[in-house]
C-alpha atoms as a PDB file:
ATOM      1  CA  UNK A   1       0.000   0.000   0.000  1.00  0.00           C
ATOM      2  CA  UNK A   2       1.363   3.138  -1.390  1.00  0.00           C
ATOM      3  CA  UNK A   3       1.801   5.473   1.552  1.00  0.00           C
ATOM      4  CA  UNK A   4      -0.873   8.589   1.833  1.00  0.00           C
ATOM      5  CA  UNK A   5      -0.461  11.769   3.049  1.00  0.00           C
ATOM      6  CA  UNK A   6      -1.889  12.198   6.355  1.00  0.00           C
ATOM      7  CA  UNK A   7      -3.144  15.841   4.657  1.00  0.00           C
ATOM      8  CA  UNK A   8      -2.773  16.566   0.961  1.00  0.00           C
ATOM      9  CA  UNK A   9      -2.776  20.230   0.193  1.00  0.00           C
ATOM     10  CA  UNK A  10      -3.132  19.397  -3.300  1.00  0.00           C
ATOM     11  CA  UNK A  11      -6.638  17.914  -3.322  1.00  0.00           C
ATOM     12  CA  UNK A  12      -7.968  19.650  -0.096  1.00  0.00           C
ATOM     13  CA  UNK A  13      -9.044  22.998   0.708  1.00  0.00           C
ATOM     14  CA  UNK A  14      -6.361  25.094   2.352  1.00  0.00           C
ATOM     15  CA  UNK A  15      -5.705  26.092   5.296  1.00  0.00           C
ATOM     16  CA  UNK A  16      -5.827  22.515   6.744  1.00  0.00           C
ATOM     17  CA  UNK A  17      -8.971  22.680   9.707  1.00  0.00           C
ATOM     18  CA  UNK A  18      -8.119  21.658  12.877  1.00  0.00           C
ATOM     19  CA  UNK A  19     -10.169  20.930  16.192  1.00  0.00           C
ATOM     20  CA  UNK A  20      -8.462  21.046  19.802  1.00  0.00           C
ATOM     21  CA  UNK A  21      -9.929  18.593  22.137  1.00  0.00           C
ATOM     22  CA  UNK A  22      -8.961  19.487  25.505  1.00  0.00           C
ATOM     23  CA  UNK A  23      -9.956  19.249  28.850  1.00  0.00           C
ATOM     24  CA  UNK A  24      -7.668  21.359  31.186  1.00  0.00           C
ATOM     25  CA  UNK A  25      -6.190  24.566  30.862  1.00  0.00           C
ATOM     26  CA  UNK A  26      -5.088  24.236  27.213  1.00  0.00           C
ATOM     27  CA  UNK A  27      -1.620  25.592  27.211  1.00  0.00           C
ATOM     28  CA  UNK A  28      -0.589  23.622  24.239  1.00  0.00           C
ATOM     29  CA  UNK A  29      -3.824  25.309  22.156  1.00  0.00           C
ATOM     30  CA  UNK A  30      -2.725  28.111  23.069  1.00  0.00           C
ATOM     31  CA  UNK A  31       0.904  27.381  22.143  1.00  0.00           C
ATOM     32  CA  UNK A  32      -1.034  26.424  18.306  1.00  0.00           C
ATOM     33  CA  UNK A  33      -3.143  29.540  18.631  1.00  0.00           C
ATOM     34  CA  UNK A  34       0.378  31.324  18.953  1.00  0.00           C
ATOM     35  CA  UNK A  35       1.779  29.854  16.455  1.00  0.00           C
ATOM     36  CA  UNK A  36      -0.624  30.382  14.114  1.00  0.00           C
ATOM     37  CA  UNK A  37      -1.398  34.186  14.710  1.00  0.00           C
ATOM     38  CA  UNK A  38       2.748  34.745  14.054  1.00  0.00           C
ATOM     39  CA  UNK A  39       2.701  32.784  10.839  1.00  0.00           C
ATOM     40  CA  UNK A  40      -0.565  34.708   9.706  1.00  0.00           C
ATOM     41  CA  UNK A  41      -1.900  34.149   6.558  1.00  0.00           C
ATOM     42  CA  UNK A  42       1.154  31.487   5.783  1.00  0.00           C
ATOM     43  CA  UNK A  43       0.114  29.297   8.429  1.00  0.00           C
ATOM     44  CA  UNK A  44      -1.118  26.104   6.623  1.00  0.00           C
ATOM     45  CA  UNK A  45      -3.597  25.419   9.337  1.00  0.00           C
ATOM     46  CA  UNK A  46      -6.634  26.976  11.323  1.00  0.00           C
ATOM     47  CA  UNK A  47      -8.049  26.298  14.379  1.00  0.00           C
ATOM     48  CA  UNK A  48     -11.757  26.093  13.747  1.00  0.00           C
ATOM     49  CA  UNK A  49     -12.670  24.350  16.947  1.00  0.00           C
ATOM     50  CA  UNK A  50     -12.420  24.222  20.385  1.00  0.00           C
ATOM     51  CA  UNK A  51     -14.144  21.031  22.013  1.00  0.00           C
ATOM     52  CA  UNK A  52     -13.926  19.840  25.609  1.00  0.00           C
ATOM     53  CA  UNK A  53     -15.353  16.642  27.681  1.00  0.00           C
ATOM     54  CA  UNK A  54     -15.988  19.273  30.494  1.00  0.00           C
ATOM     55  CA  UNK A  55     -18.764  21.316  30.836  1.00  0.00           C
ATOM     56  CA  UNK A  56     -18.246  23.657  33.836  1.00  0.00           C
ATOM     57  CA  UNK A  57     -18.620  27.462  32.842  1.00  0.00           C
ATOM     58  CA  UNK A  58     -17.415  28.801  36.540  1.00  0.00           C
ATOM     59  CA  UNK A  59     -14.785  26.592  36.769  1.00  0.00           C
ATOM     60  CA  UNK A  60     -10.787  27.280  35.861  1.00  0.00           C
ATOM     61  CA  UNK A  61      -9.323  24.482  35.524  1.00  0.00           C
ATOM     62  CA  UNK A  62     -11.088  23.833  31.504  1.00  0.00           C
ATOM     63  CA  UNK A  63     -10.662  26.699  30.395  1.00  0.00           C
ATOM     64  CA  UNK A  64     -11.802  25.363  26.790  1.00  0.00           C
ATOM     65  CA  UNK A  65     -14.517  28.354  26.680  1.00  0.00           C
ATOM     66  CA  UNK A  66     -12.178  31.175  27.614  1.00  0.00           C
ATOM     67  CA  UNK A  67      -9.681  30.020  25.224  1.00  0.00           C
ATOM     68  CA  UNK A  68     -12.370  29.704  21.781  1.00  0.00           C
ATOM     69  CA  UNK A  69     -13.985  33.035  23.351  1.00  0.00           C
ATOM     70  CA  UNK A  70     -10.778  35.208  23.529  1.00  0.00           C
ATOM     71  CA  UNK A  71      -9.745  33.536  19.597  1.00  0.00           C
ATOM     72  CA  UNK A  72     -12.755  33.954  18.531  1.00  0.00           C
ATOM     73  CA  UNK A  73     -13.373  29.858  17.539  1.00  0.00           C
ATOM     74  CA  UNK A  74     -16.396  27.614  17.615  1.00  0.00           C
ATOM     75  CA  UNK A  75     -16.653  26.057  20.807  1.00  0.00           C
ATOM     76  CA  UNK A  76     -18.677  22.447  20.886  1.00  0.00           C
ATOM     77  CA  UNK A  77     -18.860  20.428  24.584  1.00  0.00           C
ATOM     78  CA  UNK A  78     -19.656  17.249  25.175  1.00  0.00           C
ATOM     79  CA  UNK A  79     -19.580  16.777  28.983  1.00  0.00           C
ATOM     80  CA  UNK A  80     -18.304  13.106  29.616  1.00  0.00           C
ATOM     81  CA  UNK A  81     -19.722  12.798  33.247  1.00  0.00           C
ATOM     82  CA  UNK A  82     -22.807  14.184  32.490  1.00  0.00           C
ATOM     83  CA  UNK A  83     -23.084  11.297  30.201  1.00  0.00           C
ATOM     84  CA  UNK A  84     -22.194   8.685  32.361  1.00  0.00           C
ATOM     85  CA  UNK A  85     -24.938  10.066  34.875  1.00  0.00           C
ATOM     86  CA  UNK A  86     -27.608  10.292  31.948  1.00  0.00           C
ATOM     87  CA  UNK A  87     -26.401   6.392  31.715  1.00  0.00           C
ATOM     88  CA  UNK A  88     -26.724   5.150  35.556  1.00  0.00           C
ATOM     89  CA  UNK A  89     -23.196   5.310  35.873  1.00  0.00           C
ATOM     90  CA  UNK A  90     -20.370   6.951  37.918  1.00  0.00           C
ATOM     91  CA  UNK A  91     -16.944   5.936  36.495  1.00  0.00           C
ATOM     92  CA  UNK A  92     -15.585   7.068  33.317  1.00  0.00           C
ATOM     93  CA  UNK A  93     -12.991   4.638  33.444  1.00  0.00           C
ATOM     94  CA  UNK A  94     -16.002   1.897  32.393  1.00  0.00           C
ATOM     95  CA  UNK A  95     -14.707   2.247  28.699  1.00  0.00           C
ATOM     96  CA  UNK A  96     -18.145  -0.086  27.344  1.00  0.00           C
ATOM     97  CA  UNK A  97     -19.665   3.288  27.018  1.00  0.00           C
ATOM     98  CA  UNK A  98     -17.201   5.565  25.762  1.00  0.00           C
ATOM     99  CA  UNK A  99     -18.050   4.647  21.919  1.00  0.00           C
ATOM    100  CA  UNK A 100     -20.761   5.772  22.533  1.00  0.00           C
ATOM    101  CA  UNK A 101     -19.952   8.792  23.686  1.00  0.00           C
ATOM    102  CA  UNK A 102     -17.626   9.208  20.868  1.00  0.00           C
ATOM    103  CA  UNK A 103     -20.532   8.639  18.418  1.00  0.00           C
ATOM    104  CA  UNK A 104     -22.104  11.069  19.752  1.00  0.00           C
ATOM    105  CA  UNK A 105     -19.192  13.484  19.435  1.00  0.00           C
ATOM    106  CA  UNK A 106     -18.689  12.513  16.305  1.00  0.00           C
ATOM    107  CA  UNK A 107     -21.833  13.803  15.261  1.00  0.00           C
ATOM    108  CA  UNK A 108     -21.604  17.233  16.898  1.00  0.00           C
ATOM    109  CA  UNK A 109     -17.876  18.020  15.009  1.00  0.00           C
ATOM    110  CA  UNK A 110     -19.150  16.556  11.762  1.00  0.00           C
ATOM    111  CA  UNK A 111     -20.348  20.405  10.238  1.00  0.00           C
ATOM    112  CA  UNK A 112     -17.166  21.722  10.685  1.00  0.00           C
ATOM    113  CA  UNK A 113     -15.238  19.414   8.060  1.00  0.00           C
ATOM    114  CA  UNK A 114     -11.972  18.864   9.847  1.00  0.00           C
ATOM    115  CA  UNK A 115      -9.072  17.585   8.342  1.00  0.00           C
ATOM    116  CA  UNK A 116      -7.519  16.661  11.428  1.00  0.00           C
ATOM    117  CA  UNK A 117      -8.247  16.231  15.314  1.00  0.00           C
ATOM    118  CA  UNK A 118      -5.385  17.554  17.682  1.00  0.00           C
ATOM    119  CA  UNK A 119      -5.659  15.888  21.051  1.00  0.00           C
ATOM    120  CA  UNK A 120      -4.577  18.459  23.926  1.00  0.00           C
ATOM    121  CA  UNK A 121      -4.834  17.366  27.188  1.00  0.00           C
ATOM    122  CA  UNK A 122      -7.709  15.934  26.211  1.00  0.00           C
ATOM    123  CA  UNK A 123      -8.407  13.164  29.429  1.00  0.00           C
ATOM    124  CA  UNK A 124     -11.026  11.001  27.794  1.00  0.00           C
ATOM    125  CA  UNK A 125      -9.905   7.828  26.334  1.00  0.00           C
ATOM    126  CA  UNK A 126     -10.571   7.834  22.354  1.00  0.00           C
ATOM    127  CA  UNK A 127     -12.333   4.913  21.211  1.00  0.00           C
ATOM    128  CA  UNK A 128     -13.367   3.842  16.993  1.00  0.00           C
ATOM    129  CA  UNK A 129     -16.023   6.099  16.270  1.00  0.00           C
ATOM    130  CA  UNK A 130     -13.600   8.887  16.121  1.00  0.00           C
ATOM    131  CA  UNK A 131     -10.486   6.893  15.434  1.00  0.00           C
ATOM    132  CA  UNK A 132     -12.681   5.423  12.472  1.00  0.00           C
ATOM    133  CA  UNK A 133     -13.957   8.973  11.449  1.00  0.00           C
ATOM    134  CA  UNK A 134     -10.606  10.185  11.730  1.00  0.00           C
ATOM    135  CA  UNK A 135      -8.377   7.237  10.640  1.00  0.00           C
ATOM    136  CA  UNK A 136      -4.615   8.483  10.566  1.00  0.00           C
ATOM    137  CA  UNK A 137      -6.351  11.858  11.296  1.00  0.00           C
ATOM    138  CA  UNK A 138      -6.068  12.013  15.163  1.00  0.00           C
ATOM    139  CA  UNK A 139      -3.026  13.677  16.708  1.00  0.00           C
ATOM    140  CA  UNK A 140      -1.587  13.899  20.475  1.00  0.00           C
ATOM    141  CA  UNK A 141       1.604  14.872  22.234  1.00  0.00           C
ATOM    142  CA  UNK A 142       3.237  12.633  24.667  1.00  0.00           C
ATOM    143  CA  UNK A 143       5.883  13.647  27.429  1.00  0.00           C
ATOM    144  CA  UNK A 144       8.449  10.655  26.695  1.00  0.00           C
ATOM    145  CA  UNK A 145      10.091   9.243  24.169  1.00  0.00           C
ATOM    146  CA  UNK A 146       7.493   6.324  22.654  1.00  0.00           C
ATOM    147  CA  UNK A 147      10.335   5.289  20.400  1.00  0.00           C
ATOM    148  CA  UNK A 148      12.082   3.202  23.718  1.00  0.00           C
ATOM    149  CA  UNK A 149      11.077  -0.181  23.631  1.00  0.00           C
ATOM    150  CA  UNK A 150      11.003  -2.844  26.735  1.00  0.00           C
ATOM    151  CA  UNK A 151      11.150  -6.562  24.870  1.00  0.00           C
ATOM    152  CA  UNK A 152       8.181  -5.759  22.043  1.00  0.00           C
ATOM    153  CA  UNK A 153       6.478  -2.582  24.313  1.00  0.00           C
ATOM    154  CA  UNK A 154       6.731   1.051  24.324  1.00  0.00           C
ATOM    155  CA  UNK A 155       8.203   1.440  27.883  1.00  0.00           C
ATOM    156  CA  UNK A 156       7.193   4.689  28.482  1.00  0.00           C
ATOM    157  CA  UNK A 157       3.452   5.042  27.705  1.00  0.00           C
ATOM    158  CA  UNK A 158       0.329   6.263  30.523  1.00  0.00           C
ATOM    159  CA  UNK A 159      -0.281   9.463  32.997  1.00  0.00           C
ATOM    160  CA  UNK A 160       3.246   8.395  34.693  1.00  0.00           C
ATOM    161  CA  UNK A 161       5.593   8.291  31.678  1.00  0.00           C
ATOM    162  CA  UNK A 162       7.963  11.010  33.309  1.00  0.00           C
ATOM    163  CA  UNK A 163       8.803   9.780  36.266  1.00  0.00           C
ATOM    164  CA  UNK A 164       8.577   6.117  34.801  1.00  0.00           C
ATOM    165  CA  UNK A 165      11.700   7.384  33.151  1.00  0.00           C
ATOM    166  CA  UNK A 166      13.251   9.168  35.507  1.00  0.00           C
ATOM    167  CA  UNK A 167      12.949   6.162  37.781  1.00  0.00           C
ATOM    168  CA  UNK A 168      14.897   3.917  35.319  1.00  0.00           C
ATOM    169  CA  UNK A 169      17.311   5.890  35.087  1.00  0.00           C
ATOM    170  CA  UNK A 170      17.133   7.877  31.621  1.00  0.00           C
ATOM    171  CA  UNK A 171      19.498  10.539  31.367  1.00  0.00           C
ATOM    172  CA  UNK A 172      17.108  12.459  29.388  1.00  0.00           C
ATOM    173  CA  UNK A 173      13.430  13.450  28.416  1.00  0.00           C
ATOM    174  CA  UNK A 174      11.726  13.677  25.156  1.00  0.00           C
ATOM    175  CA  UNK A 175       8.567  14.666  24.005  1.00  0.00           C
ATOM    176  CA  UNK A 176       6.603  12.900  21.213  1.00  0.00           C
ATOM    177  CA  UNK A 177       3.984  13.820  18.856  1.00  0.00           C
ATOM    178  CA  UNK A 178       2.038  10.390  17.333  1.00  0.00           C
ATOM    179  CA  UNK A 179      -0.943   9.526  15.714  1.00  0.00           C
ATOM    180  CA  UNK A 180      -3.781   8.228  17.492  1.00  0.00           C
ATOM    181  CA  UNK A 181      -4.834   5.079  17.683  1.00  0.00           C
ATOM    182  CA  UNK A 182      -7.178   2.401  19.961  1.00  0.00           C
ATOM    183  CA  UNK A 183      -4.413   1.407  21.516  1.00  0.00           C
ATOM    184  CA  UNK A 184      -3.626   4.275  24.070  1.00  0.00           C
ATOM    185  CA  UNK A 185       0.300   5.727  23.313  1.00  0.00           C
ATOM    186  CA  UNK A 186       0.734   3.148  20.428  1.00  0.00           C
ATOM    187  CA  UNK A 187       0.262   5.399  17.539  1.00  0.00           C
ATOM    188  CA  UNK A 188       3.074   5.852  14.919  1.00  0.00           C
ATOM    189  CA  UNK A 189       5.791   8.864  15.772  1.00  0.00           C
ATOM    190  CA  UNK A 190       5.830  11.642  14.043  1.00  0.00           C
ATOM    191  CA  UNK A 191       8.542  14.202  15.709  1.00  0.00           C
ATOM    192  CA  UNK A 192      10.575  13.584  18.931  1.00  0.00           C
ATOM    193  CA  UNK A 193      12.035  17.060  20.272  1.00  0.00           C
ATOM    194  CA  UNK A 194      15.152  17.861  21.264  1.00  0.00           C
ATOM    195  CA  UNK A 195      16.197  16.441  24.946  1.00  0.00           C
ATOM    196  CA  UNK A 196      15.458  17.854  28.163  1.00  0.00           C
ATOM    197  CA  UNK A 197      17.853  16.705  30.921  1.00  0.00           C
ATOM    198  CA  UNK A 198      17.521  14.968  34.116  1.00  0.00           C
ATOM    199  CA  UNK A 199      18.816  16.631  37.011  1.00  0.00           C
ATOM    200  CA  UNK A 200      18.040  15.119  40.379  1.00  0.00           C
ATOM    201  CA  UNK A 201      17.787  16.931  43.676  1.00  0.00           C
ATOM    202  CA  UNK A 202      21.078  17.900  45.098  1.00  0.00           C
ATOM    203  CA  UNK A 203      22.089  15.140  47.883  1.00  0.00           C
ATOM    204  CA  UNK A 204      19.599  12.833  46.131  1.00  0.00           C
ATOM    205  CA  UNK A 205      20.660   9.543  44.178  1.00  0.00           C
ATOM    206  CA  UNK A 206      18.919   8.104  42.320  1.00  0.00           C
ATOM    207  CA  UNK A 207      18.197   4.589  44.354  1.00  0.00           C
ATOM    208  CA  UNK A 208      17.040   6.687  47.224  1.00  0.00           C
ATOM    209  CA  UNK A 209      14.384   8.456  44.494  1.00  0.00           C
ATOM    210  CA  UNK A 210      13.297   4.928  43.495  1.00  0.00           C
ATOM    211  CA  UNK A 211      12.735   4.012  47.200  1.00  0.00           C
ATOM    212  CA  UNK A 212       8.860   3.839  48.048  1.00  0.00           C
ATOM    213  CA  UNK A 213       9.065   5.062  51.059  1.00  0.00           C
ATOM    214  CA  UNK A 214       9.803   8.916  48.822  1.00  0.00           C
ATOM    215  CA  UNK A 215       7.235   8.468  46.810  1.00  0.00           C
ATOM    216  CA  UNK A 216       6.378  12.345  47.241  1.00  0.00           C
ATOM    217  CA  UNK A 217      10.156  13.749  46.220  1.00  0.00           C
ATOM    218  CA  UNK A 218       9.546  11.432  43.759  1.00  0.00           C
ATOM    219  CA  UNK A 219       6.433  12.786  41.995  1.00  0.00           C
ATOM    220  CA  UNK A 220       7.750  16.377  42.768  1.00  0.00           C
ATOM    221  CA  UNK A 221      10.529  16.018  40.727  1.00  0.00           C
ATOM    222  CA  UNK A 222       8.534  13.941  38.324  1.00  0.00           C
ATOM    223  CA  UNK A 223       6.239  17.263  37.956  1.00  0.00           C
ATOM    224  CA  UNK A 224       9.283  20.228  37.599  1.00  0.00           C
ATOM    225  CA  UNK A 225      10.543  17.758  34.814  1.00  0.00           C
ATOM    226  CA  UNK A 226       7.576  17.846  32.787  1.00  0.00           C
ATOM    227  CA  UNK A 227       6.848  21.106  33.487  1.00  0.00           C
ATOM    228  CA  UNK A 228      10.135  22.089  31.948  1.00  0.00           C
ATOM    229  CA  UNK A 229       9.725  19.355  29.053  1.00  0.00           C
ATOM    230  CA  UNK A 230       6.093  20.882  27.904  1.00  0.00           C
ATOM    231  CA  UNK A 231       8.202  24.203  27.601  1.00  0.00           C
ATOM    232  CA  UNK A 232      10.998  23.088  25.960  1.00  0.00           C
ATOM    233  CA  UNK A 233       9.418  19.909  24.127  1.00  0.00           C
ATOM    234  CA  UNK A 234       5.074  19.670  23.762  1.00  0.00           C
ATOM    235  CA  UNK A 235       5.317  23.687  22.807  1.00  0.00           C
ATOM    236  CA  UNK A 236       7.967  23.354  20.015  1.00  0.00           C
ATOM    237  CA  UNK A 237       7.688  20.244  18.338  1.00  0.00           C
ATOM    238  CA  UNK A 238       3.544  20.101  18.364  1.00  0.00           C
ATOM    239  CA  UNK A 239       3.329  23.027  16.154  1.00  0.00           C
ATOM    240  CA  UNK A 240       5.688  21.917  14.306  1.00  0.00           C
ATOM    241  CA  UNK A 241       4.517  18.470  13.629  1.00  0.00           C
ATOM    242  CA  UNK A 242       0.735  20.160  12.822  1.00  0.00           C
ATOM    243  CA  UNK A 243       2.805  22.873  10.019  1.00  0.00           C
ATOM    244  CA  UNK A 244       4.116  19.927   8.457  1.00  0.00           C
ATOM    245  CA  UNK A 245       0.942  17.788   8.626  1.00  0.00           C
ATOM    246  CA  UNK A 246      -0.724  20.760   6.633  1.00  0.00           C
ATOM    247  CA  UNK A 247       2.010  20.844   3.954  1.00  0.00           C
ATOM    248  CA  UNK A 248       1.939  17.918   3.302  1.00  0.00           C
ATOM    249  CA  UNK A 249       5.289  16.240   4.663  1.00  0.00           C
ATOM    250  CA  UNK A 250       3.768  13.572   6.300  1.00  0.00           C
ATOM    251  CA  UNK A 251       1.979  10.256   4.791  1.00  0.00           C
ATOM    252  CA  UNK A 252       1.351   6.949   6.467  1.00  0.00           C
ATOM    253  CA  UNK A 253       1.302   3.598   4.399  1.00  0.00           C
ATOM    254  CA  UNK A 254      -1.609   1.553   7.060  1.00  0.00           C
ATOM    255  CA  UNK A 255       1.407  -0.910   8.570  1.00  0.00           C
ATOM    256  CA  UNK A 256       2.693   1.484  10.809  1.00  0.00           C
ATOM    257  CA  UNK A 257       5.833   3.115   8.780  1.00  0.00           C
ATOM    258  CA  UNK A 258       5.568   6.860   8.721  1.00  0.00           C
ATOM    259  CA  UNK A 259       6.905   8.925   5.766  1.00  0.00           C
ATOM    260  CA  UNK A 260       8.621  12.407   6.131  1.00  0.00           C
ATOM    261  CA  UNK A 261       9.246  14.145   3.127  1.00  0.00           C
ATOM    262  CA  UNK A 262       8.857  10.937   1.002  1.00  0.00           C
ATOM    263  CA  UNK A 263      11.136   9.527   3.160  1.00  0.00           C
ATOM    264  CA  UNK A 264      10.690   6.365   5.712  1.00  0.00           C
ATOM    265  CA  UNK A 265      10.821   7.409   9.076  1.00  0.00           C
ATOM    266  CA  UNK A 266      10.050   4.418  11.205  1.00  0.00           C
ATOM    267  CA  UNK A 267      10.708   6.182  14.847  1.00  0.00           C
ATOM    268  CA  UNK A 268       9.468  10.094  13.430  1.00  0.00           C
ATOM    269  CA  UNK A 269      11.259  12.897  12.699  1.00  0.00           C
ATOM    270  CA  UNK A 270      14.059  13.878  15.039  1.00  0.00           C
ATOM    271  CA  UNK A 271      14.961  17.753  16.104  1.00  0.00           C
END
């Protein structure tokens, strides 16, 4: 199978249209809102939409509203508790209904004729309806390096991927942008940025960091790395990897193999 571009500027409309599903405070929309405004008309994609799982007007930590308010972009919700509550249930983490959900979000985005679905701290799990809709289409940013492999496994996958690899010992931190697929963190790479290092407390090794019993220092200095690795990584290379998308540069071939330029790129683009 020949690969295909993940975007083709030459039989689309242009800009390429872009929705940001997010669920927090949306600093990496904002980083694409940024990047966008400074490119201006060169910029070969537009936000369109802003779409969140949460629905809470008064609250700050989604700040989903603000964000498509201030920029002026569509705003669509879909609030994933309330639908577990409409369904008798309590726990999002029962997945049985989440295609469900996704059908239904599915149909709400469907008048805005995206070309592609950036993921942005966006904390529901993403099931077929939309990975279906969107085959090859769905985009995230993850803080470690999915390239690292344990046996046949990405090693560094889930909420805990930082200090997962600051616990074994890694030297230094990446950040990855990927397609989205069923499989959570299992996508194929498209960018890796440039590294962040790891620099442990003063006075602290690293076997004392590993011990249970500091769970707390642990997690601390879990949380200052990937603050400084969303700076220096997410920020940089997800802009990046969403320019490129809407020139054209990337194209997937359905077996996993990801094409930069024409070129294979099994483990992404490297900065």
């Amino acid at each position: 199978m020949p690969p295909k571009r993940i975007f083709d500027p030459d039989t689309r409309p242009k800009p390429m249209r872009i929705a940001c599903f997010m669920s927090g405070s949306g600093t990496n929309v904002v980083k694409i809102l940024e990047n966008q405004s400074k490119e201006g008309n060169k910029c070969p994609y537009r936000v369109v939409l802003i779409f969140t799982d949460v629905f809470d007007p008064s609250s700050q930590k989604c700040r989903a509203q603000t964000i498509s308010s201030e920029h002026h972009i569509s705003y669509e919700h879909n609030d994933v508790m309330e639908f577990y509550r409409s369904h008798g249930r309590q726990d999002r983490k029962d997945l049985s209904l989440r295609p469900e959900y996704d059908r239904l979000t599915l149909e709400m985005i469907e008048k805005y004729h995206l070309d592609l679905i950036a993921l942005c701290g966006y904390m529901s799990i993403v099931t077929f309806p939309l990975t279906e809709g969107y085959d090859g289409q769905i985009v995230n940013v993850h803080p470690a390096d999915l390239s690292v492999k344990e046996g046949d496994r990405r090693k560094y996958t889930g909420l805990d991927a930082v200090r997962n690899a600051i616990l074994s010992g890694e030297k230094r931190l990446y950040s990855t942008t990927h397609v989205v697929r069923e499989k959570v963190d299992h996508g194929e790479i498209l960018m890796r940025s440039r590294p962040v290092d790891v620099v442990l407390p003063k006075g602290t090794s690293l076997k004392e960091l590993q011990d249970p019993k500091n769970a707390k220092i642990a997690r601390q200095v879990a949380d200052e790395h990937q603050a400084r690795l969303k700076e220096h990584g997410d920020w940089v290379i997800y802009p990046m990897t969403l320019e490129m998308i809407g020139e054209g540069r990337y194209a997937l071939n359905g077996k996993g193999n990801v094409y930069v330029d024409n070129a294979l790129m099994p483990n992404g683009l490297r900065l």
